[in-house]
Structures are given as C-alpha cells and as structure tokens.
C-alpha atoms as a PDB file:
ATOM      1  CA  UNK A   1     -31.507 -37.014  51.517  1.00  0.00           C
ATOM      2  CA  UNK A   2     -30.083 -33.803  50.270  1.00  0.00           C
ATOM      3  CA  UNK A   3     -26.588 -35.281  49.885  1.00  0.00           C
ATOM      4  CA  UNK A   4     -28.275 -38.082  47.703  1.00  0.00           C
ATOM      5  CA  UNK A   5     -30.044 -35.394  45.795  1.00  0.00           C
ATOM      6  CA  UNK A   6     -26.970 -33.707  45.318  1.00  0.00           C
ATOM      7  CA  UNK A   7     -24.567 -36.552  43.841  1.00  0.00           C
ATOM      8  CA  UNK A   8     -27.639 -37.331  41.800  1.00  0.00           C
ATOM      9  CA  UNK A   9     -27.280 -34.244  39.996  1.00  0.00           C
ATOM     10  CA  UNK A  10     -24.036 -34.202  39.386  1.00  0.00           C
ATOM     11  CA  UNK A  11     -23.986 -38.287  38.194  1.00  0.00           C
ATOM     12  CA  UNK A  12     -26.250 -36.998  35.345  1.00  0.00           C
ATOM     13  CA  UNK A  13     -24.586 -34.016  35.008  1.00  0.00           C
ATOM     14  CA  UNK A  14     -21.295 -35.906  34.629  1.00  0.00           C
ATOM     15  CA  UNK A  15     -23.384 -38.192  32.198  1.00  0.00           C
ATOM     16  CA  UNK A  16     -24.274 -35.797  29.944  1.00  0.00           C
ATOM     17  CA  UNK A  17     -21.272 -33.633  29.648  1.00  0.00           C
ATOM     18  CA  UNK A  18     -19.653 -36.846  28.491  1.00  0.00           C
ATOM     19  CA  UNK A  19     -22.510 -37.687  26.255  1.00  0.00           C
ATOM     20  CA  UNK A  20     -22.281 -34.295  24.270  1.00  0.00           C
ATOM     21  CA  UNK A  21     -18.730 -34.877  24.128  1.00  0.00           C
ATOM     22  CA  UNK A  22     -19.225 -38.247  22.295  1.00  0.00           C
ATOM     23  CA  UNK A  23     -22.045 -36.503  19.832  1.00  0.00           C
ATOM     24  CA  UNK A  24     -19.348 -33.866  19.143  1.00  0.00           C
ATOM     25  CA  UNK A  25     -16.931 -35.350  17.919  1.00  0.00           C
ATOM     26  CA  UNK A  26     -19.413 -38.018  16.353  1.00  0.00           C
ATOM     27  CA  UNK A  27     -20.846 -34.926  14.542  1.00  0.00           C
ATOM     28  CA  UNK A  28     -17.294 -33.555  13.667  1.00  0.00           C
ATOM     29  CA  UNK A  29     -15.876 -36.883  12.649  1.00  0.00           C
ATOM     30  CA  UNK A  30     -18.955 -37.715  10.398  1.00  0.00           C
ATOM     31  CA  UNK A  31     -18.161 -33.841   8.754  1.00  0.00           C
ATOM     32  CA  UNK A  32     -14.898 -35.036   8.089  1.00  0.00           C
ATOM     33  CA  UNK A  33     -15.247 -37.683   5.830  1.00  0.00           C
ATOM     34  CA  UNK A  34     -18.255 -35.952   3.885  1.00  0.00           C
ATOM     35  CA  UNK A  35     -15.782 -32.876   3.369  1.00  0.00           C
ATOM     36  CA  UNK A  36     -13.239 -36.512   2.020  1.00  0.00           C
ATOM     37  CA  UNK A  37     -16.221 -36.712   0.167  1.00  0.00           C
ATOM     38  CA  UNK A  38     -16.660 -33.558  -1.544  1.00  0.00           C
ATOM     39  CA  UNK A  39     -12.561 -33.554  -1.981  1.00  0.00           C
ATOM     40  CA  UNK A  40     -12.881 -37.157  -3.609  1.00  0.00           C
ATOM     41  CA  UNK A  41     -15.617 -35.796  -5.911  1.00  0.00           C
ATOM     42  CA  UNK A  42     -13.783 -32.739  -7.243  1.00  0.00           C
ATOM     43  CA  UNK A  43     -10.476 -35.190  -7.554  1.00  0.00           C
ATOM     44  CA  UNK A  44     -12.714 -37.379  -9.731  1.00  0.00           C
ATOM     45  CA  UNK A  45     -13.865 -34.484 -11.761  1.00  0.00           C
ATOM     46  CA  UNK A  46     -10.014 -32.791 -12.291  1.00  0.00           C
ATOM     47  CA  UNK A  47      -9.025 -36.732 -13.244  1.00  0.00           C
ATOM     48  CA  UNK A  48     -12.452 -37.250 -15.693  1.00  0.00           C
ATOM     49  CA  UNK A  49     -11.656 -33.799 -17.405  1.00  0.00           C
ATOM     50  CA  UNK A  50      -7.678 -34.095 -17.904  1.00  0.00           C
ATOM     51  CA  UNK A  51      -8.380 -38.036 -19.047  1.00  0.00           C
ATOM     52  CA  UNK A  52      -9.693 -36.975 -22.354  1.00  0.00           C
ATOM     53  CA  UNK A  53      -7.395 -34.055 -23.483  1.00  0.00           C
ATOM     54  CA  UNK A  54      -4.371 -34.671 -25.844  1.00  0.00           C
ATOM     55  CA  UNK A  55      -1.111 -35.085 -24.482  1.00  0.00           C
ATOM     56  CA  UNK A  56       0.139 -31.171 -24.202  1.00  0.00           C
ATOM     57  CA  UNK A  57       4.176 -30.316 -24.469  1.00  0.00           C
ATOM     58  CA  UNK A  58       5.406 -30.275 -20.391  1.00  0.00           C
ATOM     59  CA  UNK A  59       6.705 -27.123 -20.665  1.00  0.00           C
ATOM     60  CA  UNK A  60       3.091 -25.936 -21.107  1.00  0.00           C
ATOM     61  CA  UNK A  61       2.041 -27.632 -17.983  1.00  0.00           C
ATOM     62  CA  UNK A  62       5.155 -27.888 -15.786  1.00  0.00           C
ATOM     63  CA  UNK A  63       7.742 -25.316 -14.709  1.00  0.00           C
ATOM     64  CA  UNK A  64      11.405 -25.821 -13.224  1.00  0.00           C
ATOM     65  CA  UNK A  65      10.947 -25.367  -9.680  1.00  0.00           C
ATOM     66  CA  UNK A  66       7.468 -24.678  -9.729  1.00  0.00           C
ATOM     67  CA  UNK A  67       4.168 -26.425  -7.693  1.00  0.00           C
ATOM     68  CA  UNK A  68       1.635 -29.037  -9.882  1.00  0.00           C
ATOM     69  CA  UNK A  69      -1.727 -26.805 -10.559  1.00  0.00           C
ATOM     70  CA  UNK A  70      -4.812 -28.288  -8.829  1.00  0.00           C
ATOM     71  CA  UNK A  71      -5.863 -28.630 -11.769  1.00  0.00           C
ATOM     72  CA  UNK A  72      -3.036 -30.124 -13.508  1.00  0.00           C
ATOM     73  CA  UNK A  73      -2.965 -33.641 -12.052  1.00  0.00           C
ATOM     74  CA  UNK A  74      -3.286 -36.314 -13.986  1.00  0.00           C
ATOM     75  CA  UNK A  75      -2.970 -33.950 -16.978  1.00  0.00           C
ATOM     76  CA  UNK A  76      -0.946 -36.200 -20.128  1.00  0.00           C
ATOM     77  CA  UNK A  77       2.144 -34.429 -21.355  1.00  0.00           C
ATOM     78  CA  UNK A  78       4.803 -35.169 -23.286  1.00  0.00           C
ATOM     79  CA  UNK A  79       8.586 -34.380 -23.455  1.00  0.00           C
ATOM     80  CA  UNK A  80      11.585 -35.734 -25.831  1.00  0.00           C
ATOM     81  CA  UNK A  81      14.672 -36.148 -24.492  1.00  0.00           C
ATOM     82  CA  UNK A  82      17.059 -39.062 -23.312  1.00  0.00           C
ATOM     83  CA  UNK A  83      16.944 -40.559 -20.146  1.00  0.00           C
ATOM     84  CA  UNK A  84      19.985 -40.449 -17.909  1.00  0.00           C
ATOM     85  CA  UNK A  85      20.237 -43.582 -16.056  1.00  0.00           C
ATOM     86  CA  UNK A  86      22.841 -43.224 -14.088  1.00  0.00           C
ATOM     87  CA  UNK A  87      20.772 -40.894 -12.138  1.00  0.00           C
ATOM     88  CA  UNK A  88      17.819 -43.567 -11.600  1.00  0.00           C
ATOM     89  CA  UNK A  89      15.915 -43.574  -8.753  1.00  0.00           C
ATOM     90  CA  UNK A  90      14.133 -45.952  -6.854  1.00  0.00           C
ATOM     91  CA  UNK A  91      11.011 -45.254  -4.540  1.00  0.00           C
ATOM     92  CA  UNK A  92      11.076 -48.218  -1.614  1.00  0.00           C
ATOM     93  CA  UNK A  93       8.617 -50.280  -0.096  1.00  0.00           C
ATOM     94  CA  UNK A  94       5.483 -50.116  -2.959  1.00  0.00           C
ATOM     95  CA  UNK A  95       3.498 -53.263  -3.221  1.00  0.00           C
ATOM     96  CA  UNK A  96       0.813 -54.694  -5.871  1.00  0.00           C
ATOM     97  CA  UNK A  97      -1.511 -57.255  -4.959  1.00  0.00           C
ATOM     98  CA  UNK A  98       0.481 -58.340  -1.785  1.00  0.00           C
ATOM     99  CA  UNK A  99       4.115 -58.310  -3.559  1.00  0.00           C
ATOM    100  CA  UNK A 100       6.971 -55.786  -2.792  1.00  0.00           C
ATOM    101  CA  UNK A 101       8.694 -53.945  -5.011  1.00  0.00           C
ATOM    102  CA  UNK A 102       9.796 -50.551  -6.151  1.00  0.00           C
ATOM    103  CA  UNK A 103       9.026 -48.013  -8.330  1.00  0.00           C
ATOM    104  CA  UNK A 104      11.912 -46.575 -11.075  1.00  0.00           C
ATOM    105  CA  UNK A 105      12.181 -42.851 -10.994  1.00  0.00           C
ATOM    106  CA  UNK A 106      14.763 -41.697 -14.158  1.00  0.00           C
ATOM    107  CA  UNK A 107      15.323 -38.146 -14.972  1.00  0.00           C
ATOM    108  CA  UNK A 108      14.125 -37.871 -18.948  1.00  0.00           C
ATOM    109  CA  UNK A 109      17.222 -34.981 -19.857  1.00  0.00           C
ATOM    110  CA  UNK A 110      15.217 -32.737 -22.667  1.00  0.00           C
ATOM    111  CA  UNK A 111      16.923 -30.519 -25.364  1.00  0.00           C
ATOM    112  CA  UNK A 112      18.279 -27.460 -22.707  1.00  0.00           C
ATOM    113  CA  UNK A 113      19.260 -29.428 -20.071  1.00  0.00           C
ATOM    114  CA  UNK A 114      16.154 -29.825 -18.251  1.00  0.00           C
ATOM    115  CA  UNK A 115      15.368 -32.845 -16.690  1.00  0.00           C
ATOM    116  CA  UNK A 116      11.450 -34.487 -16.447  1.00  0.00           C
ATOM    117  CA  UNK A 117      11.279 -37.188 -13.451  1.00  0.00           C
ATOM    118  CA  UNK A 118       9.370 -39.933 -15.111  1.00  0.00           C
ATOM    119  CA  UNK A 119       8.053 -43.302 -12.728  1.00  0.00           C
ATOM    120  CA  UNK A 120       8.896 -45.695 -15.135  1.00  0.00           C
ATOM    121  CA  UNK A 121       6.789 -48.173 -13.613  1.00  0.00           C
ATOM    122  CA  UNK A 122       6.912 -50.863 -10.785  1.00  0.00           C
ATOM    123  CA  UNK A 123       8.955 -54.085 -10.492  1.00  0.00           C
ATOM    124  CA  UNK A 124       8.839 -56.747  -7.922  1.00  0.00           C
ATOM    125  CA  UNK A 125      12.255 -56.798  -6.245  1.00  0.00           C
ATOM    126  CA  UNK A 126      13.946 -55.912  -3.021  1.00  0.00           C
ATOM    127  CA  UNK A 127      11.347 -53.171  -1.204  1.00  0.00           C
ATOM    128  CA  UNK A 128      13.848 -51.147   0.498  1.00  0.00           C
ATOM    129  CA  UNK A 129      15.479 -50.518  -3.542  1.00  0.00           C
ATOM    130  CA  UNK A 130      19.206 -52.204  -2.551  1.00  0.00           C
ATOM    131  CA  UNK A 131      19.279 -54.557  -5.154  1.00  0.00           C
ATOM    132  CA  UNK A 132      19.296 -53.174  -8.788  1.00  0.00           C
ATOM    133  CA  UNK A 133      20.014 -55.875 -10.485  1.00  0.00           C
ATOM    134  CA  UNK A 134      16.160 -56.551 -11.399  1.00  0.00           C
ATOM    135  CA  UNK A 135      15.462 -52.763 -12.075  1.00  0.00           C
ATOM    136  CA  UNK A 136      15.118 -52.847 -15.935  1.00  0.00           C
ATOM    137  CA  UNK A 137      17.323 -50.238 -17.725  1.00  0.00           C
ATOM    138  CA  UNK A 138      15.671 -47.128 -19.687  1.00  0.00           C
ATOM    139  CA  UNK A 139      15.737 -47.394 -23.401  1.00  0.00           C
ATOM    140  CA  UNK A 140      19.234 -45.389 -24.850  1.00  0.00           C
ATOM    141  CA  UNK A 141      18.855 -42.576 -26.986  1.00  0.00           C
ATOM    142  CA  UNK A 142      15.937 -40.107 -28.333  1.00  0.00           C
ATOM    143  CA  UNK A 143      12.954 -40.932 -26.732  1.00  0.00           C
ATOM    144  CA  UNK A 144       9.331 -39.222 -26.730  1.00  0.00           C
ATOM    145  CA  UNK A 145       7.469 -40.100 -23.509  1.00  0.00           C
ATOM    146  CA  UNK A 146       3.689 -38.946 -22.866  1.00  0.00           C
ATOM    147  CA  UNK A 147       2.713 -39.554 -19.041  1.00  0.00           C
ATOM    148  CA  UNK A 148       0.472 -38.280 -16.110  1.00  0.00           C
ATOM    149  CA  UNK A 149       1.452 -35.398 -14.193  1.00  0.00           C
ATOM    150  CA  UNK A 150       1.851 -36.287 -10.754  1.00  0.00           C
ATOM    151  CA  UNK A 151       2.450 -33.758  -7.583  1.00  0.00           C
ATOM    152  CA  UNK A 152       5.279 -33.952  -5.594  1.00  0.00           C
ATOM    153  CA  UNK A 153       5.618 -35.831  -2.457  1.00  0.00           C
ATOM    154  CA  UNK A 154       6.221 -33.926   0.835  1.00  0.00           C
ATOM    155  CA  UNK A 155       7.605 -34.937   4.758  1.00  0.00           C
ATOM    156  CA  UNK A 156      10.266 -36.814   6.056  1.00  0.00           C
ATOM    157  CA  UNK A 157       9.397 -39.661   3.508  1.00  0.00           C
ATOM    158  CA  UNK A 158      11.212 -37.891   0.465  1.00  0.00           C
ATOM    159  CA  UNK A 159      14.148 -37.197   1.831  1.00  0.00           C
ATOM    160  CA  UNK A 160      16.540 -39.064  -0.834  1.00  0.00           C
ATOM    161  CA  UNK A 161      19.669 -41.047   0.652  1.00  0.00           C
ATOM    162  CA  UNK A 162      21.975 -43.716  -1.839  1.00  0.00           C
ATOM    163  CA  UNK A 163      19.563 -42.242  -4.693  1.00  0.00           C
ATOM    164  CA  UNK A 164      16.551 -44.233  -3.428  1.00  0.00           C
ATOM    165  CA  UNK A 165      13.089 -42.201  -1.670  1.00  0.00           C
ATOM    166  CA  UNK A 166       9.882 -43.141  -0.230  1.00  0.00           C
ATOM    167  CA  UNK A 167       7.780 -40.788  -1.877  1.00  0.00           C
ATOM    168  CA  UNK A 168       8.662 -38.697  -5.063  1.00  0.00           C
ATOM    169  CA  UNK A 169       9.584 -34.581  -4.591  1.00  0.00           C
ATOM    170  CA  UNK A 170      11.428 -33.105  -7.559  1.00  0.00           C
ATOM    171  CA  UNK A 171      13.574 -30.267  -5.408  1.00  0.00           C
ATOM    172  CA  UNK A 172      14.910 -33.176  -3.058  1.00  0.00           C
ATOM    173  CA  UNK A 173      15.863 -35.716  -5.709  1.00  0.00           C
ATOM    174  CA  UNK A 174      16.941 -33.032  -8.342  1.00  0.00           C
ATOM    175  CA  UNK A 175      19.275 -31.857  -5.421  1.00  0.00           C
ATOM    176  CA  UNK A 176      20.375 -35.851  -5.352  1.00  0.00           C
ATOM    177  CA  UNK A 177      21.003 -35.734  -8.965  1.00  0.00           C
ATOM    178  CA  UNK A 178      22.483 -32.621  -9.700  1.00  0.00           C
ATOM    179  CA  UNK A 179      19.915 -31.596 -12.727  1.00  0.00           C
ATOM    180  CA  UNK A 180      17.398 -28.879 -12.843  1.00  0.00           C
ATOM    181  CA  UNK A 181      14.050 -30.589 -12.782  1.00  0.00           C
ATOM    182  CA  UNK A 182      10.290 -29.588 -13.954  1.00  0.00           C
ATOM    183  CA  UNK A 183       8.588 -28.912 -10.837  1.00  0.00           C
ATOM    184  CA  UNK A 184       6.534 -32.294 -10.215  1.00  0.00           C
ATOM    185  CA  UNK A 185       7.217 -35.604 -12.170  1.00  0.00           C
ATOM    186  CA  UNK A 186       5.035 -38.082 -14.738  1.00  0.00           C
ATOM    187  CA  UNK A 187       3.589 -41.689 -14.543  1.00  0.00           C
ATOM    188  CA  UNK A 188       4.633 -43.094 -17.802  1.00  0.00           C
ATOM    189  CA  UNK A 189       2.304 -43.703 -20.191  1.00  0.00           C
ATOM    190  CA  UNK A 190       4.295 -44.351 -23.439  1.00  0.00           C
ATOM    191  CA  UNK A 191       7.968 -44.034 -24.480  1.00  0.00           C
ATOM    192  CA  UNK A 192       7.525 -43.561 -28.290  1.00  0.00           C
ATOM    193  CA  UNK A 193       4.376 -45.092 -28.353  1.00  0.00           C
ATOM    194  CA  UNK A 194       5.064 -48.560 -26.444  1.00  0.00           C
ATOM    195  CA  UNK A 195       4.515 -48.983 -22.588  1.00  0.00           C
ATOM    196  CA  UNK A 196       7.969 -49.600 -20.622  1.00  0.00           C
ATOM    197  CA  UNK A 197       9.726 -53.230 -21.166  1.00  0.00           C
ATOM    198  CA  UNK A 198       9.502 -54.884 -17.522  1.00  0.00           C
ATOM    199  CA  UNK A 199       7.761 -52.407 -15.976  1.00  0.00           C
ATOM    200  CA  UNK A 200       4.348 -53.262 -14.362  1.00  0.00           C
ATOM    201  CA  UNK A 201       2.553 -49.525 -15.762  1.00  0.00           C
ATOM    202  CA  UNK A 202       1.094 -47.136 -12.973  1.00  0.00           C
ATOM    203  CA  UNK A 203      -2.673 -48.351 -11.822  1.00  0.00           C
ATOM    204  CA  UNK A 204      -4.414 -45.216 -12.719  1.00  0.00           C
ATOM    205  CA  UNK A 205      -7.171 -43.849  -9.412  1.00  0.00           C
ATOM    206  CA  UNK A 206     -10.763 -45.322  -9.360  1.00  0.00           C
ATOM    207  CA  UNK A 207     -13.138 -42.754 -10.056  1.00  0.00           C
ATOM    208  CA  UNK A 208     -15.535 -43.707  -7.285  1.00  0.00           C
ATOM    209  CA  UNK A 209     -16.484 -41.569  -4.644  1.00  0.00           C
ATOM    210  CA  UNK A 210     -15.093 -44.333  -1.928  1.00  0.00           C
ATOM    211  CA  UNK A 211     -16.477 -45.072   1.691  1.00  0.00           C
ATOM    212  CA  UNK A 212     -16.770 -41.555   3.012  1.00  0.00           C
ATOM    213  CA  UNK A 213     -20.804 -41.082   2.132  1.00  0.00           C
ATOM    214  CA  UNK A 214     -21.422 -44.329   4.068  1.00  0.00           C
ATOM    215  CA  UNK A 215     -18.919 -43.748   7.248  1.00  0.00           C
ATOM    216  CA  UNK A 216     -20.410 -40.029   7.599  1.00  0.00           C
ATOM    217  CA  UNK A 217     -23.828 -41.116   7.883  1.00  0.00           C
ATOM    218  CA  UNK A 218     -22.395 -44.015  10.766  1.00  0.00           C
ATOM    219  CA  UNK A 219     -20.187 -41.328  12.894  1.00  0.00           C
ATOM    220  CA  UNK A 220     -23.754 -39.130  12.746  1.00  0.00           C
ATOM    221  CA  UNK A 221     -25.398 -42.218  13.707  1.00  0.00           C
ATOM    222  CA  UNK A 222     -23.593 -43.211  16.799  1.00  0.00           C
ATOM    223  CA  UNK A 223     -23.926 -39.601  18.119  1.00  0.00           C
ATOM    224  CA  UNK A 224     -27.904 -39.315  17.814  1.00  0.00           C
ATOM    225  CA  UNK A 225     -27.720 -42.972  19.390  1.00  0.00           C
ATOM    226  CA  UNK A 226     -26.097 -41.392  21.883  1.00  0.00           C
ATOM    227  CA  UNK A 227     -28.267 -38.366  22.490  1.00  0.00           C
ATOM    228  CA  UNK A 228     -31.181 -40.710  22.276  1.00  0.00           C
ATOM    229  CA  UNK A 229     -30.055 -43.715  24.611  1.00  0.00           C
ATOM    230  CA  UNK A 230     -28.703 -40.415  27.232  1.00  0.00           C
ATOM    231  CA  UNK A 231     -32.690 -39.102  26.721  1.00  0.00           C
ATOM    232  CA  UNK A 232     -34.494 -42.565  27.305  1.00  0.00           C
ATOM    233  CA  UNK A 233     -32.492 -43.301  30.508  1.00  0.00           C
ATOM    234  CA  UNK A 234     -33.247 -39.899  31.746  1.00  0.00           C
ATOM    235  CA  UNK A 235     -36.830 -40.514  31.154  1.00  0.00           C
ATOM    236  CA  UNK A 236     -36.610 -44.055  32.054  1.00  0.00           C
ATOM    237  CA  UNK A 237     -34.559 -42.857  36.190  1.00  0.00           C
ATOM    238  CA  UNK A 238     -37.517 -39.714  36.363  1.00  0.00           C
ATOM    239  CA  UNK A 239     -40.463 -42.103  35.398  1.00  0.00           C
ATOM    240  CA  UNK A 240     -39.277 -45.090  38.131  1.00  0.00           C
ATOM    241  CA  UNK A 241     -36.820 -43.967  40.083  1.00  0.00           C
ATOM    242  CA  UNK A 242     -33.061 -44.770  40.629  1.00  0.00           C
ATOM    243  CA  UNK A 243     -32.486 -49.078  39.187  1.00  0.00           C
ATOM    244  CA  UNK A 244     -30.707 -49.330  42.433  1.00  0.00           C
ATOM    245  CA  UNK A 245     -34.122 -48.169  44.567  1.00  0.00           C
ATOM    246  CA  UNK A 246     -36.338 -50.281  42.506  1.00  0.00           C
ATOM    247  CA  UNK A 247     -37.355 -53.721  43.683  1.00  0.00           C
ATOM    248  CA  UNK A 248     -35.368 -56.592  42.396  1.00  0.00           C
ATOM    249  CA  UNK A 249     -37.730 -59.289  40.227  1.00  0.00           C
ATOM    250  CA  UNK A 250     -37.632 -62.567  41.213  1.00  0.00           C
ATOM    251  CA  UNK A 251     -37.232 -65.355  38.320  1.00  0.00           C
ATOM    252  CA  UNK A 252     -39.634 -67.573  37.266  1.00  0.00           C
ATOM    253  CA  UNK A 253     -37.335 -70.684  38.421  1.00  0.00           C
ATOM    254  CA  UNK A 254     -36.449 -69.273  41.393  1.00  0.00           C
ATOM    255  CA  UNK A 255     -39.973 -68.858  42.093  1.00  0.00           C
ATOM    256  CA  UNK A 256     -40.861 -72.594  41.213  1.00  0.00           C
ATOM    257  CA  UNK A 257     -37.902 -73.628  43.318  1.00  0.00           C
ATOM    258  CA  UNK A 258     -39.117 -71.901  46.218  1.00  0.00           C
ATOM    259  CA  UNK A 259     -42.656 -73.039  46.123  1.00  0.00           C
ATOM    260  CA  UNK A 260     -41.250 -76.841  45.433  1.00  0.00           C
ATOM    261  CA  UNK A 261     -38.907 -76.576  49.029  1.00  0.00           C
ATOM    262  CA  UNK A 262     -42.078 -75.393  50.767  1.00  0.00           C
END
C-alpha cells in the first residue's frame, strides 16, 4: 500500500513539474511576441514619422563608415552623383509574388569620391545573380537620386563573393568594390525625378502591427489550459480515485447483447 502511495506521489509530482514547464515557456513564448509587438509598433511609428519629411542631403543622415540611427530608417535622402556600374551588385535569391529574382545594388559615386549604395530595384532573372544579361544598366552621367535609408545587413549572408551578396552591408561590399561608402545604403525612390527603367521599385513595410497581439494571447492560452486541465484531473483522481481502480461501465449494447443470449 505504501509503495502504491509512494509512486502515486511522485506520478503527480512528475505531472506537474512537466506541466509548469509547459506554462513557462507558454508564458515566456506568449511575452515574446507581445515584446514583437511593441518592437513592430515603434517600427511603425519611426516609418509613419520619416514618411512625411522632405528628402534631406545623405550626408546629413549618413556617415562613411558609420551605423543607420534607429531613428533614421526609412528616412528619404538624396545624393547627386554618377553611378559606377562596373561595380554593380547583385543581392541573390529575392522573390515577388512567387518569382525569383535579384535585387541591383550600384554604388551612386558623389562629388568627393564617396560612394552611396543604392538598391536599384528588383528584376526577375537568375536567383543566385549569375546571369547579368537581364540586370538593366544605371542611367550614365549626373544623376540626383532621393531613396529610403536602409540598415545594413549582418551574418554570414553578406559576405560578398563574384560581386553578388545575400543581404546588403556597406563595409563588406565597399571592401568588394574598392570605394569608401556611406555607412548603410538607400531603396531608390527617384533618379531625377523618374522611378528606375526595368526595375520592379522596393515594396515599402505595411504599417500594421502583424500577428503578434493574436499569437501572444494563444501561447498564454495553452499554458492556463494547461494549469487548468493539470487542476481538474487532480480534483477529478482525489474526488474518485485512481481511473485504473474505478469500475469499468458496461455499454448499453453490450448490455442488450447479454440480456438477448440469456
């Protein structure tokens, strides 16, 4: 009897140490994606406040070498300057409504020397950026271009090899291109006034607040579901005993069956 009380204990002991477990990380998982939420929000709000503002010169924004403010991204800026297109650079493997392409990355060379990465745009071509053949060529010349300001890229995935990336980072591909760069890099916007010739333009962010709100309140959910259905069998094994003790009930046809054979 005591060795039945015993492994009693420690089944429900066992029970509920995995049971807080699950509500843990239920609890910790449903705080992550309401602190996704609060970082969506103030994303939303740096995007809302920058969309408005007049394109400012990049040198007022941007600085060789330097990191993209918080509070810069998605900031419009413009630069004059001609782009250098021997230098282009494609980012592999980006995709629009279920086609693969790349994006073209070409260094915008201003007045001293200084280079401003620009993202042309996308085109549908090869995804891993081998064939250029399709890549559309920057206009020649004096250009003014006003685009987003974009933060750089970081990880294995910028690493820049045959002048093609994964993700943008100005050190790594002004290394590649031999050019001092503006810390950080632009979606284009405009080059003197006209969107680029070939060139899907950049899909700018929705300004929702996403999924998170929704997926918090589920994780939270599932762990006071678990609390709850660990409470009710507890209850339910002290009010009528162990299920395996308690008499099995016989089914109605079983019964009928019986009585019919009799």
């Amino acid at each position: 009897m005591a060795s039945n009380r015993v492994a009693l204990v420690r089944r429900w002991g066992l029970f509920a140490i995995a049971v807080a477990l699950l509500a843990t990380g239920a609890w910790w998982l449903g705080q992550w994606q309401f602190d996704r939420l609060e970082d969506r929000k103030a994303d939303n709000a740096v995007v809302r406040a920058n969309e408005d503002r007049p394109p400012a010169p990049v040198g007022d924004v941007l600085t060789v070498g330097g990191e993209v403010a918080d509070d810069a991204e998605w900031r419009l800026v413009s630069a004059t300057g001609s782009y250098d297109a021997e230098r282009t650079v494609v980012v592999r493997y980006r995709t629009r409504d279920g086609a693969s392409g790349v994006d073209v990355v070409v260094p915008l060379v201003t007045a001293d020397g200084t280079a401003l990465l620009v993202d042309r745009g996308w085109v549908e071509t090869d995804p891993r950026g081998t064939e250029r053949d399709d890549v559309p060529p920057p206009p020649s010349g004096e250009v003014e271009v006003v685009g987003w300001v974009r933060a750089d890229g970081s990880g294995d995935s910028t690493a820049v090899d045959d002048l093609s990336t994964r993700a943008v980072d100005s050190d790594r591909i002004g290394e590649a291109v031999g050019l001092p760069v503006y810390g950080g890099w632009v979606e284009l916007k405009s080059e003197d006034g006209e969107p680029a010739e070939g060139l899907e333009p950049v899909e700018l962010p929705e300004l929702d607040n996403g999924p998170h709100f929704f997926y918090g309140l589920q994780w939270w959910f599932f762990g006071v579901l678990a609390v709850f259905g660990f409470l009710y069998l507890l209850w339910d094994e002290w009010r009528h005993g162990p299920r395996s003790d308690r008499p099995r009930r016989r089914s109605p046809a079983r019964d009928r069956t019986g009585a019919g054979s009799a």
